[in-house]
Protein backbone atom coordinates (compact mmCIF):
# COMPACT_ATOMS: atom_id res chain seq x y z
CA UNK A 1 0.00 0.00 0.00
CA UNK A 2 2.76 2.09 0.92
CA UNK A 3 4.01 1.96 -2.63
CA UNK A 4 0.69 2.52 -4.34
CA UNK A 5 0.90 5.51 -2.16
CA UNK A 6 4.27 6.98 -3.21
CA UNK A 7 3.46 6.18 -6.89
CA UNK A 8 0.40 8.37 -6.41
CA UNK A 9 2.39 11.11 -4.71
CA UNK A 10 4.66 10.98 -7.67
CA UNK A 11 2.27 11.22 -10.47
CA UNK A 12 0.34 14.23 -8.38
CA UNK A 13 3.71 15.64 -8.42
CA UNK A 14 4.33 15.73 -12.00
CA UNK A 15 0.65 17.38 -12.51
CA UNK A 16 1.77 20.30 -9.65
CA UNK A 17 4.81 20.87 -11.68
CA UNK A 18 3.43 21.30 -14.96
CA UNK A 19 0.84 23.27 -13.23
CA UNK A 20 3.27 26.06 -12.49
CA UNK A 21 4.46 26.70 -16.22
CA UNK A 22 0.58 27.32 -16.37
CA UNK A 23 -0.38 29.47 -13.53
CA UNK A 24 2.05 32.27 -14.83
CA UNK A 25 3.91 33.01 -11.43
CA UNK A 26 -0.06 32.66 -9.46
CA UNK A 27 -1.57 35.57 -12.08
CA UNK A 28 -3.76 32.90 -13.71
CA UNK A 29 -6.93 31.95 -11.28
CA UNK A 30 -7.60 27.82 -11.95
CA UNK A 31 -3.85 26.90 -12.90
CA UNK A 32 -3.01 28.32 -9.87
CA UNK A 33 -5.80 26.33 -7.74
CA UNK A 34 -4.73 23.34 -9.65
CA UNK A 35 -0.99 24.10 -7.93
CA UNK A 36 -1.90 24.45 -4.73
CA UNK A 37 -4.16 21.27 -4.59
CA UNK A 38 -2.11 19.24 -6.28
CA UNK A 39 1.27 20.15 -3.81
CA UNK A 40 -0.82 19.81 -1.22
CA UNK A 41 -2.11 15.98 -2.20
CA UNK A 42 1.47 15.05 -3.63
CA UNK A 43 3.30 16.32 -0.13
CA UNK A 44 0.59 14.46 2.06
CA UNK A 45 0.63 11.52 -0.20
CA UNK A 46 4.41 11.66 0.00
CA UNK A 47 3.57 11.92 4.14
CA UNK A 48 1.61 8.99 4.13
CA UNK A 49 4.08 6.99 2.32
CA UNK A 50 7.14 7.84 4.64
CA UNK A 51 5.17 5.96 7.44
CA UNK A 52 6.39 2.87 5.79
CA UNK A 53 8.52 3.77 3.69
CA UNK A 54 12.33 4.41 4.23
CA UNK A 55 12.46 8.45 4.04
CA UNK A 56 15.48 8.16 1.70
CA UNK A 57 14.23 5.95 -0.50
CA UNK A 58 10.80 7.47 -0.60
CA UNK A 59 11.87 11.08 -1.11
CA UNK A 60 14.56 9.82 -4.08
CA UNK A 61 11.71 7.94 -5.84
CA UNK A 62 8.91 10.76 -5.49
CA UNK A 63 11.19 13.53 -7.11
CA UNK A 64 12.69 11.10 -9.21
CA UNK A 65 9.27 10.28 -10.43
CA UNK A 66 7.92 13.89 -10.99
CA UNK A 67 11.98 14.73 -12.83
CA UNK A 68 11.11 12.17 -14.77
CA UNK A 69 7.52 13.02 -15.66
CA UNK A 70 7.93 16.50 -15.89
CA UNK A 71 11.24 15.64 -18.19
CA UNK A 72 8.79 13.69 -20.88
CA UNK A 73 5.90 16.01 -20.82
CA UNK A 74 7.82 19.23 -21.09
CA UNK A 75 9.09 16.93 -24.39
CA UNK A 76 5.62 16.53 -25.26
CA UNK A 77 3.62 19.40 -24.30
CA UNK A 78 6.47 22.39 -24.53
CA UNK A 79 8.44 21.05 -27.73
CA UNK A 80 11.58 20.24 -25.33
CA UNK A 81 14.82 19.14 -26.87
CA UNK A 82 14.58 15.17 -26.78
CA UNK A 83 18.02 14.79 -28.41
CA UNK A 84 19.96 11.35 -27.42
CA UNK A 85 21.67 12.75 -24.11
CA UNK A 86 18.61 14.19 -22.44
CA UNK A 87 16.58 10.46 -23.34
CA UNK A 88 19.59 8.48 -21.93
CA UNK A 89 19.64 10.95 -18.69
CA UNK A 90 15.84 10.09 -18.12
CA UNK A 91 16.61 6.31 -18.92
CA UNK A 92 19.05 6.91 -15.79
CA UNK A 93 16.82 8.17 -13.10
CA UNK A 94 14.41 5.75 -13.96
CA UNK A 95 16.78 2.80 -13.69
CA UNK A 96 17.68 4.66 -10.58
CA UNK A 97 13.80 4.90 -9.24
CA UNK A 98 13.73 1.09 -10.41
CA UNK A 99 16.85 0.25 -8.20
CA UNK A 100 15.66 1.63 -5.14
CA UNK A 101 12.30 0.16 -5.19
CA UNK A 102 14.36 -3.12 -6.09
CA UNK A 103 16.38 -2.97 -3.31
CA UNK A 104 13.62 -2.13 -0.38
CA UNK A 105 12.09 -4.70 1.36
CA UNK A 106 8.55 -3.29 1.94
């Protein structure tokens, strides 16, 4: 549960981050609603994770989640460079993410 937890807290994450390229530094009314609900619901999903969880390996795999996410959809939505580096460098964290999930025992 713990992990379904975390893997929620990252994906909220990802939508609060895109959320501020949209609010327009808080001058745009329902972008900037959408980034304070969804910090607050990633943070206390992160929270309720970290009662199980190992804090280190939690906290690495929730901001490794939204780098990654945010990473792919500034690709997609903002035109991003995906040239070969920046795809290998996401390719990393996630084998990074995968590697600490692999190596917990909860």
């Amino acid at each position: 549960m713990a992990w379904l937890l975390l893997f929620s807290a990252g994906l909220v994450e990802v939508l609060f981050a895109v959320s501020l390229k949209y609010n327009e530094g808080f001058t745009r009314l329902w972008p900037s609603v959408a980034t304070v609900v969804t910090g607050i619901c990633s943070f206390y999903l992160l929270m309720l994770a970290i009662k199980s969880l190992p804090l280190g390996t939690a906290y690495a795999v929730w901001t490794g989640m939204g780098a990654v996410g945010v990473a792919i959809l500034g690709i997609i939505l903002f035109k991003e460079s995906a040239d070969w580096y920046r795809l290998l460098s996401i390719t990393l964290v996630i084998a990074g993410i995968v590697g600490l999930k692999l190596t917990d025992s909860h």
